[in-house]
Protein backbone atom coordinates (compact mmCIF):
# COMPACT_ATOMS: atom_id res chain seq x y z
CA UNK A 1 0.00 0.00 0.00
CA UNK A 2 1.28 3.53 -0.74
CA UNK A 3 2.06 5.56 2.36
CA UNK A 4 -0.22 8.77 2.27
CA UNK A 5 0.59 11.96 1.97
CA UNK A 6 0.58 14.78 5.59
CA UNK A 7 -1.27 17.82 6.00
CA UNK A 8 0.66 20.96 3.82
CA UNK A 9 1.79 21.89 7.56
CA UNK A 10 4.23 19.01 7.34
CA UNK A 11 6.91 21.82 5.52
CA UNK A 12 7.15 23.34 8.78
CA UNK A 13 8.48 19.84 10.57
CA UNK A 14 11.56 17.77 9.84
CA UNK A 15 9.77 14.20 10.39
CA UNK A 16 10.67 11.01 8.34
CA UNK A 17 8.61 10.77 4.83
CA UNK A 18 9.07 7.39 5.11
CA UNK A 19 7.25 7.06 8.35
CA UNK A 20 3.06 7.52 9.30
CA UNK A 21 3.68 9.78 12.25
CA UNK A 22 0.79 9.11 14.68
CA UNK A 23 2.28 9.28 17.59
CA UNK A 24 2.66 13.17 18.99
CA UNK A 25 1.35 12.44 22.20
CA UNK A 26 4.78 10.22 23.32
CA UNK A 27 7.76 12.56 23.06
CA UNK A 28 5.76 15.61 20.43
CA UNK A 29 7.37 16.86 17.09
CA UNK A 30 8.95 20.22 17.28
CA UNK A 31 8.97 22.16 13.88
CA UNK A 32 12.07 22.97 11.99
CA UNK A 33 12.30 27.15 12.82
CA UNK A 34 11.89 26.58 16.39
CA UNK A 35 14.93 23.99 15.95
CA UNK A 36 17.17 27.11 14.99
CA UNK A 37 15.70 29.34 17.80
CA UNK A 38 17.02 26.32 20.24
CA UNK A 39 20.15 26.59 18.36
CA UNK A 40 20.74 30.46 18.23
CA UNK A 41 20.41 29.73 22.02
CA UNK A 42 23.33 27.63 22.12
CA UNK A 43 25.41 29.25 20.04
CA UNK A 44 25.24 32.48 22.64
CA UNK A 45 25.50 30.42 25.69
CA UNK A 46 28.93 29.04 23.97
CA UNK A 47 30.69 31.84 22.66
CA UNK A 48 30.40 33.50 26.13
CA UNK A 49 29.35 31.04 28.61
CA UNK A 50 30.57 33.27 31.66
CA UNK A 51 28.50 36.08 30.41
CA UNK A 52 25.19 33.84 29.69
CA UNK A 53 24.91 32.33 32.93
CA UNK A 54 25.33 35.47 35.48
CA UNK A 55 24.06 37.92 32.73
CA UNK A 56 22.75 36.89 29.33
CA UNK A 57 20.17 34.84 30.14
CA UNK A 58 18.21 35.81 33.01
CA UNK A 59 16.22 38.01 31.10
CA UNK A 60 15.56 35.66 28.12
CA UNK A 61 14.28 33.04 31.15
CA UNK A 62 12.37 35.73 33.01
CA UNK A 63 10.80 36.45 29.65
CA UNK A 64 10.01 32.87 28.84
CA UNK A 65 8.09 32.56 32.27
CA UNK A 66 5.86 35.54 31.03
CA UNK A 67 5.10 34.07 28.19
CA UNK A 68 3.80 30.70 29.70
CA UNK A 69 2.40 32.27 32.25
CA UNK A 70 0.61 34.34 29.99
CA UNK A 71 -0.41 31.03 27.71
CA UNK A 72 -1.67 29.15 30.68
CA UNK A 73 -3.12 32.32 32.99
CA UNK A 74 -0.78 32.84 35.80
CA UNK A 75 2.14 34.86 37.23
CA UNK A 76 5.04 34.36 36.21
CA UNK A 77 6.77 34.26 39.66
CA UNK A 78 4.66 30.98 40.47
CA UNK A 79 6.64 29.36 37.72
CA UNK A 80 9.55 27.13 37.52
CA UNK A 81 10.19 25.91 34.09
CA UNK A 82 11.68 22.35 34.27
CA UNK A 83 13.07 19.25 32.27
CA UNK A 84 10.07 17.69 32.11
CA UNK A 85 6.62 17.11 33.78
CA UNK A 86 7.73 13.81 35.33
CA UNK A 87 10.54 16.21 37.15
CA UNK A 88 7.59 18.28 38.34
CA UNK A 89 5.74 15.71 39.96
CA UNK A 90 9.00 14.67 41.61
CA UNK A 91 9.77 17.99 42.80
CA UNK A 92 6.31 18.37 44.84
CA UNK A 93 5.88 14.62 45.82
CA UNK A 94 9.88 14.76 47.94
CA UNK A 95 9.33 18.24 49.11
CA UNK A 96 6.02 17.48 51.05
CA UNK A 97 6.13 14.94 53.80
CA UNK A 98 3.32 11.93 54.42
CA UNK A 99 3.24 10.03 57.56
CA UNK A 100 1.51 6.96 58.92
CA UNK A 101 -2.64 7.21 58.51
CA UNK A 102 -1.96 9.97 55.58
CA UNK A 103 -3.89 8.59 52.66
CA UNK A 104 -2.89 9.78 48.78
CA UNK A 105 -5.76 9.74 46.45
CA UNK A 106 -4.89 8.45 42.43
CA UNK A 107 -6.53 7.10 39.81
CA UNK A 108 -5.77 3.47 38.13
CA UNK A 109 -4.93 5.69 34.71
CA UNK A 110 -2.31 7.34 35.97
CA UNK A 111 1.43 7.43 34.11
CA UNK A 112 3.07 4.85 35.43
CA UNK A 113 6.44 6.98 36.01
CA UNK A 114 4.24 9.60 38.09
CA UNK A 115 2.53 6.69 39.83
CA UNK A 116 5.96 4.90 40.77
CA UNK A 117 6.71 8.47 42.32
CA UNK A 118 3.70 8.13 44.53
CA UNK A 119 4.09 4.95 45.92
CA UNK A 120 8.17 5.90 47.01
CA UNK A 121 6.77 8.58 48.47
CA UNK A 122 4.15 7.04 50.25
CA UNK A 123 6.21 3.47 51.42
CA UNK A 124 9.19 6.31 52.90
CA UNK A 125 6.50 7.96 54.92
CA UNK A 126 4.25 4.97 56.09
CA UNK A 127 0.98 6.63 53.98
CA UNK A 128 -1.31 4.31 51.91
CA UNK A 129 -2.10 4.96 48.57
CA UNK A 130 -5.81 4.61 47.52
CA UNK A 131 -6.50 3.77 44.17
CA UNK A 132 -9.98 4.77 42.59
CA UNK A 133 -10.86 2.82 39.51
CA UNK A 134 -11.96 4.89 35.97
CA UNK A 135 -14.18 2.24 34.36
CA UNK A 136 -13.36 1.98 30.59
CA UNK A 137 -14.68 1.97 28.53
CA UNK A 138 -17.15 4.77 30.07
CA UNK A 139 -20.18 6.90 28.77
CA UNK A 140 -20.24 9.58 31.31
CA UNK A 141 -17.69 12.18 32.98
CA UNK A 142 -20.27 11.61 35.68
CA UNK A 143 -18.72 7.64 36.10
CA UNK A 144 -15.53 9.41 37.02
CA UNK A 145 -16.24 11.74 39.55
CA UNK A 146 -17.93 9.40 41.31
CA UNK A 147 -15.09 6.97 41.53
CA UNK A 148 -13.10 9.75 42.45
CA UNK A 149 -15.82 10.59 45.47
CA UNK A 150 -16.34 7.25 47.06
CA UNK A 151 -12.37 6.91 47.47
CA UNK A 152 -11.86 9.72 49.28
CA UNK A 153 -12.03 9.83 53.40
CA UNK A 154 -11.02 11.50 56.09
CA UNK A 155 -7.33 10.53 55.85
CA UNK A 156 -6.98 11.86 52.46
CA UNK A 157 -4.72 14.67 52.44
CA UNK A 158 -3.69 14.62 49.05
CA UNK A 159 -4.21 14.02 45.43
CA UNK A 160 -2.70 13.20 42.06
CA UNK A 161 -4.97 13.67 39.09
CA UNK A 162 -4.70 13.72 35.17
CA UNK A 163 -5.97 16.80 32.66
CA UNK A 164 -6.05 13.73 30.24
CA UNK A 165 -4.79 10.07 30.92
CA UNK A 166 -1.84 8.81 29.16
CA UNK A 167 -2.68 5.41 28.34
CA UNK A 168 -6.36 6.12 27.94
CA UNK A 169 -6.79 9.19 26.26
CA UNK A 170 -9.39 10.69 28.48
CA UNK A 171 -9.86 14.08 29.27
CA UNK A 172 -11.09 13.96 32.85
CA UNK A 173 -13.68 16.60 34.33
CA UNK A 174 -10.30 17.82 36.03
CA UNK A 175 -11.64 21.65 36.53
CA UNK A 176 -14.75 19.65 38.87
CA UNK A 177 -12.26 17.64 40.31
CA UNK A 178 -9.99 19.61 41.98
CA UNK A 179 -13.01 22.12 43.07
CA UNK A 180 -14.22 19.49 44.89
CA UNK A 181 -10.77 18.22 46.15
CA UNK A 182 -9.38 21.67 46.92
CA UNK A 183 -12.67 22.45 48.92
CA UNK A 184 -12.30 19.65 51.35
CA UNK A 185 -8.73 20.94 51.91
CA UNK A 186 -7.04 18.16 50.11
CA UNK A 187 -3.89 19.35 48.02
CA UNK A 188 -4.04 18.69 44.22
CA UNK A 189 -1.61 17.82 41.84
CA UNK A 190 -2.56 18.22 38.01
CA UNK A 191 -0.54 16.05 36.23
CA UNK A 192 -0.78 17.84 33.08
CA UNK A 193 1.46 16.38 30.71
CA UNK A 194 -1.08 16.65 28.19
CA UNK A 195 -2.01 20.26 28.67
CA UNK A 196 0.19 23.26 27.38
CA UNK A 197 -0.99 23.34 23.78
CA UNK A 198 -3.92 20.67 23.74
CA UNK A 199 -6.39 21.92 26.13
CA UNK A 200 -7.05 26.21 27.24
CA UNK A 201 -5.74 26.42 31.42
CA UNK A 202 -6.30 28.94 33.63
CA UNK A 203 -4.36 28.27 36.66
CA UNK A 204 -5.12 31.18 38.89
CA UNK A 205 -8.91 30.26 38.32
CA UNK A 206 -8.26 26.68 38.65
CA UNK A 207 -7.44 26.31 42.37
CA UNK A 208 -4.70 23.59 41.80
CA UNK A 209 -2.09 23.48 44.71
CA UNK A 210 0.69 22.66 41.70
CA UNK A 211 -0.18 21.91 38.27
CA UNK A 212 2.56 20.37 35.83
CA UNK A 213 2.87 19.97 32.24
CA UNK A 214 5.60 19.52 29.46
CA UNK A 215 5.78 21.95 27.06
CA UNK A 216 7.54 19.63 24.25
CA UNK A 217 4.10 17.91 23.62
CA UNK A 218 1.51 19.98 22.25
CA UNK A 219 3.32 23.04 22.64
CA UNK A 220 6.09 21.50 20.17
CA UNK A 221 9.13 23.11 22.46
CA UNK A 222 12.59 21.55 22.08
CA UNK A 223 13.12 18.34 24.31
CA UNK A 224 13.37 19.31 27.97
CA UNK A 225 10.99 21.88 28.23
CA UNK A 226 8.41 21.97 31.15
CA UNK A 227 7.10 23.90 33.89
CA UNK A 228 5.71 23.83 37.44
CA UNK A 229 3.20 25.57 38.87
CA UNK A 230 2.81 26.02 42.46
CA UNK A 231 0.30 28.35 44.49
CA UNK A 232 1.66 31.25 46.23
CA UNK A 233 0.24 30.17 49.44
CA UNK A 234 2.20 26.61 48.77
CA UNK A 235 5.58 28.01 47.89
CA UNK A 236 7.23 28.04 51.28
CA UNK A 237 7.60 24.01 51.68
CA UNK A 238 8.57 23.36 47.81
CA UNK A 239 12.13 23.17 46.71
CA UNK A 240 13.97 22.12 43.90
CA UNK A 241 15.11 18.67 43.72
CA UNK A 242 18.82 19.97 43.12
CA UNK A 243 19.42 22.56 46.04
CA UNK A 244 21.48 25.16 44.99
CA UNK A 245 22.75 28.72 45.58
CA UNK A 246 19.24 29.75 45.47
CA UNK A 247 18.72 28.56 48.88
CA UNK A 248 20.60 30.60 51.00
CA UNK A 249 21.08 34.01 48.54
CA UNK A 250 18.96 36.87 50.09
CA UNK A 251 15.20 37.71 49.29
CA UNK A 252 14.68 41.02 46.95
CA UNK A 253 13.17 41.12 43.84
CA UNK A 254 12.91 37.07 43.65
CA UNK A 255 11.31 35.05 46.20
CA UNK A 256 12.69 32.07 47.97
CA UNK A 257 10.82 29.91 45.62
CA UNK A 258 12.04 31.70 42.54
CA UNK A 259 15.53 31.73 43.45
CA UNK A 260 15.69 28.39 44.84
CA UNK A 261 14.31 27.39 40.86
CA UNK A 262 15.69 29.51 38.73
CA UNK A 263 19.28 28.54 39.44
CA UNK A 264 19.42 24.88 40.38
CA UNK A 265 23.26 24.41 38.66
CA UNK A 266 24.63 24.04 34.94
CA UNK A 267 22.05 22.76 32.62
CA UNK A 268 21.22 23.67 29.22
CA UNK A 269 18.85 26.42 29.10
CA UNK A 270 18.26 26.52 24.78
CA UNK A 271 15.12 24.46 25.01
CA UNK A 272 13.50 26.77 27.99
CA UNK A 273 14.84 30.20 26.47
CA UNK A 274 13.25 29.12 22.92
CA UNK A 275 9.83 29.13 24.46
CA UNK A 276 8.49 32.70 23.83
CA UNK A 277 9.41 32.48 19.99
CA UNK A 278 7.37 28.51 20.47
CA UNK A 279 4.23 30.26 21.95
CA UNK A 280 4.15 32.80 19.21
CA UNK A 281 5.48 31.47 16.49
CA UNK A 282 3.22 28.26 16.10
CA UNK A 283 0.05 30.38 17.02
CA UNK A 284 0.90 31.69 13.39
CA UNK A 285 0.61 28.66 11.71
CA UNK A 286 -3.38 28.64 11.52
CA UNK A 287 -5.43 31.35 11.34
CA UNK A 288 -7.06 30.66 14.78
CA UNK A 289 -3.88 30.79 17.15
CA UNK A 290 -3.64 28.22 19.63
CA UNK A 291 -7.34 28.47 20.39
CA UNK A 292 -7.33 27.29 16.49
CA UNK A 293 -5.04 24.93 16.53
CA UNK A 294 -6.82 23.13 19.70
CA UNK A 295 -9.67 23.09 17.33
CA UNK A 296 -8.03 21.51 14.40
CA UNK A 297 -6.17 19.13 16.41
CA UNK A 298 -9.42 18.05 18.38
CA UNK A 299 -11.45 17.73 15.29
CA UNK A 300 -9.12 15.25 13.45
CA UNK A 301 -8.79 12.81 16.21
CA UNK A 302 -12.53 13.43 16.54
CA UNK A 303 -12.93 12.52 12.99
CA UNK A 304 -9.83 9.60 13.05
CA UNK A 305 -11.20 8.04 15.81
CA UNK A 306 -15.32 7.68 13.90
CA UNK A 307 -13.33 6.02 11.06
CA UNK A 308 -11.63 3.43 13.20
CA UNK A 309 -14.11 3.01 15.34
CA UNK A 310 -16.41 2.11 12.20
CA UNK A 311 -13.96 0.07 10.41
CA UNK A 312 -13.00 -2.32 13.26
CA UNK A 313 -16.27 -2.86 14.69
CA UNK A 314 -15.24 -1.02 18.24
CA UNK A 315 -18.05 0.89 20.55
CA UNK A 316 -16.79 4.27 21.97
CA UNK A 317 -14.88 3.50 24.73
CA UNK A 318 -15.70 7.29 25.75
CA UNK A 319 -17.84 10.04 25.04
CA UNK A 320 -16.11 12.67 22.35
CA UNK A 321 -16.49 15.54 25.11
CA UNK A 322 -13.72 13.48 26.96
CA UNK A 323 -11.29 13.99 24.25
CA UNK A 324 -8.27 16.25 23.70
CA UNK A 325 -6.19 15.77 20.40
CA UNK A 326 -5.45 11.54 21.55
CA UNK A 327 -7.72 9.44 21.59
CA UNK A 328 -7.57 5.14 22.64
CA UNK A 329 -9.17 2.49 21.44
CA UNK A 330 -9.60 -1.65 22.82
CA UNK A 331 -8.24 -4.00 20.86
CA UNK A 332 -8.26 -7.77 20.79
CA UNK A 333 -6.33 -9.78 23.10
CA UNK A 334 -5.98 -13.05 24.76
CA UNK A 335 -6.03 -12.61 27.78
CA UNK A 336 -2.63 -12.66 28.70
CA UNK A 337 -1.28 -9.01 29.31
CA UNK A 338 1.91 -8.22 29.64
CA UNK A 339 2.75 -4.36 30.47
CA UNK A 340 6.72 -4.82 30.71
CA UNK A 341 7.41 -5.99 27.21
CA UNK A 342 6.96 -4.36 23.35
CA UNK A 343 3.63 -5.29 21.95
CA UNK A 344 4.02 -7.44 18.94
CA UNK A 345 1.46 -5.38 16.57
CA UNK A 346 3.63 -2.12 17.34
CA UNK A 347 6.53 -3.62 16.65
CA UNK A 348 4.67 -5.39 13.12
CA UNK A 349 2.97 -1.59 12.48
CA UNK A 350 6.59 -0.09 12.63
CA UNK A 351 8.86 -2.12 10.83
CA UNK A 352 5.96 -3.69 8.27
CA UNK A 353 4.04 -0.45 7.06
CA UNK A 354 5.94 2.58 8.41
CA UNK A 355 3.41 3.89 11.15
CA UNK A 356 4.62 5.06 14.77
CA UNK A 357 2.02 4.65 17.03
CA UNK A 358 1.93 3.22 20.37
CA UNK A 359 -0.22 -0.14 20.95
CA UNK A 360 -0.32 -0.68 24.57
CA UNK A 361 -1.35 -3.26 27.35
CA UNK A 362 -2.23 -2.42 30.56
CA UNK A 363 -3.17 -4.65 33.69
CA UNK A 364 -5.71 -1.59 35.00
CA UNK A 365 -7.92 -1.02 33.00
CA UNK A 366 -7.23 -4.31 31.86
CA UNK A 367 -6.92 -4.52 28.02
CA UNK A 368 -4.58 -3.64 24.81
CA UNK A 369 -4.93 -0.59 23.24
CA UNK A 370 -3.60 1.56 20.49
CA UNK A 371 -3.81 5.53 20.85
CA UNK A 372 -3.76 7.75 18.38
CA UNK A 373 -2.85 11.36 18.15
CA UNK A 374 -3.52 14.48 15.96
CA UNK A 375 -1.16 17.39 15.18
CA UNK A 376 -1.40 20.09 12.77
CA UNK A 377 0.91 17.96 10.36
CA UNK A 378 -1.52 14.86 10.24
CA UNK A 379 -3.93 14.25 7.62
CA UNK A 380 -6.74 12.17 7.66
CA UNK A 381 -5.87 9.67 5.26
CA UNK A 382 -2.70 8.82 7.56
CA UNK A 383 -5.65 7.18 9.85
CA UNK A 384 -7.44 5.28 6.70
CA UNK A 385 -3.82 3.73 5.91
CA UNK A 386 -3.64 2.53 9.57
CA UNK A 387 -7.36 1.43 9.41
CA UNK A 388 -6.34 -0.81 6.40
CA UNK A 389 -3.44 -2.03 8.05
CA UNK A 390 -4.85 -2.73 11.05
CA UNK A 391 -7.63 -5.08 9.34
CA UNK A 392 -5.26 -7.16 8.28
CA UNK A 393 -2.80 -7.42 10.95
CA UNK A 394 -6.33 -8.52 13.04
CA UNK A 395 -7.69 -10.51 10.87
CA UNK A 396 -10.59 -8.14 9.67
């Protein structure tokens, strides 16, 4: 079968012609011109590197805290802009402290990195970790929130929750969540790895204690690109999980938190100081801005997933008001599930008809699944050449 052609916004990304990119939501895709902003960055930070680091760059990095801020409604000096949204759960999860009878509130969707965080966490402080079950498939955001309600108690004091599952593909009634969490004085922690660029945030209305999300995703930033958000009234017990000079230089303009975050020792800072020109830059590819671009990106995998759906003879696993620009679907399996090792049909998919796209099995919710994502560059016949391939890699 002939490989079909992308979207005409594939000129502005570098990606292999050879390969059906489907797969955004892993790692992202970051176009070619904000490639050379990273490198300008470099190239600054190198022919001066004394100069960059005590001069040069702290207003680029101020500046690129504005501009997220500004993208995701929120001050800038509640901002630390980070590796990666993994690194941000980290940094909150080892700066608070559990203890025995403390009880941690997380769903069975959760990323499994962000999860493994949780329960070190919780084993080091003697806490127990409840786990409430998201039924999937589901019809209702309703089904959620109630899963989420009958696990919580007294003891729970805090909470790890997804804008929209990673293995799954659901975008959870997050905003409700945490407005009910948050009123019954239990911190919340929006793992928003999927955020930034696929869904509109407005922290400051929000009410999240600390909200994280990578900006290489859906924002398309250079690798290593994140940020943390935590609530001014939180700030005082979070720190970096590389302390620093930060800690002990004097208060002024910066606060503790700032200072403790904004220098936390040599690292490159291309990918972070690239950000404004990111935020900018690939609102101008559509016509909408990022509002736009949500749009478009929603709408395909709204569309991809109908196809698919009607091709294989799959129900909905969820309603399409629970979707961002991913979206999952159950697939066939025998049974035997085994999360640790490369499914066989991704691996088949990949080498067989050039498509990158994740097929996953999970033990909870039990099943194998392939997830597909949408991205400006994407066109919809990419999805009709995996619908055909898929029929015959299953038999259909």
């Amino acid at each position: 079968m002939k490989k079909p052609e992308r979207s005409h916004y594939n000129r502005f990304w570098n990606l292999n012609k050879d390969i059906v990119f489907l797969n955004h939501g892993s790692f992202g895709a970051t176009p070619t011109f904000v490639l050379e902003e990273q490198r300008k960055w470099v190239r600054i930070m190198e022919k001066d590197p004394i100069h960059f680091f005590e001069h040069g760059a702290l207003e680029p990095h101020l500046q690129a805290k504005r501009a997220v801020g500004k993208m995701v409604g929120c001050d800038a000096s509640d901002l630390a802009l980070l590796e990666n949204a993994t690194t941000g759960v980290n940094t909150i999860l080892r700066s608070l402290t559990f203890k025995q009878g403390d009880e941690i509130l997380v769903p069975d969707h959760a990323y499994k990195a962000c999860r493994n965080a949780i329960d070190f966490v919780a084993k080091r402080g003697g806490a127990k970790v409840v786990t409430f079950s998201i039924p999937f498939p589901l019809q209702t955001e309703e089904q959620v929130l109630i899963a989420m309600r009958q696990a919580v108690t007294e003891r729970t004091v805090f909470a790890m929750i997804d804008s929209v599952t990673s293995p799954t593909a659901l975008r959870l009634p997050f905003e409700t969540m945490i407005k009910e969490l948050e009123g019954r004085g239990i911190e919340v922690l929006l793992d928003a790895a999927h955020g930034i660029g696929m869904i509109p945030l407005n922290l400051s209305e929000l009410g999240a204690s600390y909200v994280t999300s990578n900006c290489h995703k859906w924002l398309c930033a250079p690798k290593g690109a994140a940020f943390l958000y935590v609530r001014k009234d939180k700030q005082e017990n979070i720190h970096p999980l590389t302390i620093s000079h930060g800690h002990t230089v004097p208060e002024g303009v910066k606060s503790r938190f700032e200072l403790e975050f904004d220098w936390t020792g040599t690292r490159d800072l291309s990918a972070l100081l690239s950000l404004p020109l990111v935020i900018d830059g690939i609102a101008h590819l559509h016509e909408g801005g990022w509002n736009g671009i949500m749009k478009h990106n929603h709408d395909l995998v709204v569309e991809a997933r109908a196809m698919l759906l009607e091709g294989l003879g799959i129900d909905a696993p969820c309603p399409e008001s629970m979707l961002g620009s991913i979206a999952t679907l159950p697939l066939p399996h025998d049974g035997e599930i085994n999360i640790f090792a490369p499914d066989p049909l991704h691996t088949r998919l990949r080498e067989q008809y050039g498509i990158q796209i994740p097929v996953m099995q999970w033990d909870s919710p039990k099943g194998r699944f392939v997830r597909i994502s949408a991205q400006l560059y994407n066109s919809i016949e990419e999805y009709a050449y995996l619908l055909e391939c898929l029929k015959i890699e299953l038999g259909l």
